[in-house]
Protein backbone atom coordinates (compact mmCIF):
# COMPACT_ATOMS: atom_id res chain seq x y z
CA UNK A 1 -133.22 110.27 197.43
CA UNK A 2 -133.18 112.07 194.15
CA UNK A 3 -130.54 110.58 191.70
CA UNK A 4 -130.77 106.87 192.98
CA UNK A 5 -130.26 103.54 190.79
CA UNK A 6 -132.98 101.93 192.57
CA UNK A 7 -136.63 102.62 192.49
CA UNK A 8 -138.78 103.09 195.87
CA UNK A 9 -138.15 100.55 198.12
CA UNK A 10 -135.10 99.49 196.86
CA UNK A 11 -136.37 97.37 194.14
CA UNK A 12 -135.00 97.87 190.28
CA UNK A 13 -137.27 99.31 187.92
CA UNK A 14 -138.38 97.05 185.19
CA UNK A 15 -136.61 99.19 182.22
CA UNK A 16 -133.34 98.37 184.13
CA UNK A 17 -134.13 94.43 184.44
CA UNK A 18 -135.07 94.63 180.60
CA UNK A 19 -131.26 95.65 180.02
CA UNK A 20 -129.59 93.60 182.61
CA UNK A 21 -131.71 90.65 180.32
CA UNK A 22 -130.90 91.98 177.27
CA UNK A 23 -127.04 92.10 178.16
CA UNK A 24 -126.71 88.32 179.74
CA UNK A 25 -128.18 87.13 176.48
CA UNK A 26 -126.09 88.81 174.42
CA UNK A 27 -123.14 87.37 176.47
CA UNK A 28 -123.99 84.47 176.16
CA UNK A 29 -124.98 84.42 172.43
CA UNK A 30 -121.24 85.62 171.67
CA UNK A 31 -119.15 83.18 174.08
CA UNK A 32 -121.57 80.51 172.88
CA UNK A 33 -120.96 81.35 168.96
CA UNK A 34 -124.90 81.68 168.64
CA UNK A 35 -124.13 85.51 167.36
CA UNK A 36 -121.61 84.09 164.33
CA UNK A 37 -124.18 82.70 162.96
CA UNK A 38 -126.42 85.67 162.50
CA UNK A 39 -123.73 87.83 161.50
CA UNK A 40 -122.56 85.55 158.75
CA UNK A 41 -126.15 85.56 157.41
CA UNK A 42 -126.57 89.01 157.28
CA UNK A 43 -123.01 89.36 155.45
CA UNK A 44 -124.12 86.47 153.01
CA UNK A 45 -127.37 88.47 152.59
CA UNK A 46 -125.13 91.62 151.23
CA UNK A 47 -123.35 89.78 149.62
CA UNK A 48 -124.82 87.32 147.76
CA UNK A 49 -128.39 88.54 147.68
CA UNK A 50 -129.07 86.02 145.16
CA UNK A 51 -128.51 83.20 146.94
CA UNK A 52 -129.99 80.72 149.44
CA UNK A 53 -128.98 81.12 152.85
CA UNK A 54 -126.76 78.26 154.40
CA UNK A 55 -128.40 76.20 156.88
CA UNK A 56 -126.72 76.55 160.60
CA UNK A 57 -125.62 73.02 160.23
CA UNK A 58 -123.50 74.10 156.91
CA UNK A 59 -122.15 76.85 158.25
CA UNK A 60 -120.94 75.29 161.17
CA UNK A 61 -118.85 72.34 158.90
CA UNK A 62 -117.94 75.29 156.60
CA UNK A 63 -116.19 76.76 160.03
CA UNK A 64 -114.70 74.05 161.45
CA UNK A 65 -113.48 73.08 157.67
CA UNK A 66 -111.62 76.28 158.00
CA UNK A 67 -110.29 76.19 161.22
CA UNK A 68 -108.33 72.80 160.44
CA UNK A 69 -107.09 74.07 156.99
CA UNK A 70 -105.65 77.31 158.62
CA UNK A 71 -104.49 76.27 162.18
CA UNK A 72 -102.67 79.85 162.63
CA UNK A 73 -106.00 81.38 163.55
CA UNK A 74 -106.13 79.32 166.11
CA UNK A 75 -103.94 80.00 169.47
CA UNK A 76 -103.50 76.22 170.15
């Protein structure tokens, strides 16, 4: 059975559970907003190397501030 998915006995090999775990939690980390987060850090990082870092509970008023003053972004 050369060129199979599965390892012997029909079980999956360890490197392919890895990614399967790997790729739920990034899923879930963008649907859930988790990822924004982390990606607006790095940006502030580039930046504005000079200063702090906003706390996740600022950035997440600093967001929904947004989202009320410009509905259009929105689709509802």
């Amino acid at each position: 059975m050369s060129g199979s998915t599965a390892s012997a006995g029909g079980r999956v090999g360890p490197t392919r559970l890895f990614r399967l775990f790997r790729w739920i939690r990034w899923y879930l980390r963008e649907i859930s907003g988790a990822a924004d987060y982390d990606r607006h850090c790095l940006r502030h990082l580039r930046e504005h190397p000079d200063r702090p870092i906003p706390s996740r509970r600022a950035y997440e008023t600093w967001r929904t501030k947004r989202r009320e003053e410009h509905p259009q972004t929105r689709c509802c």
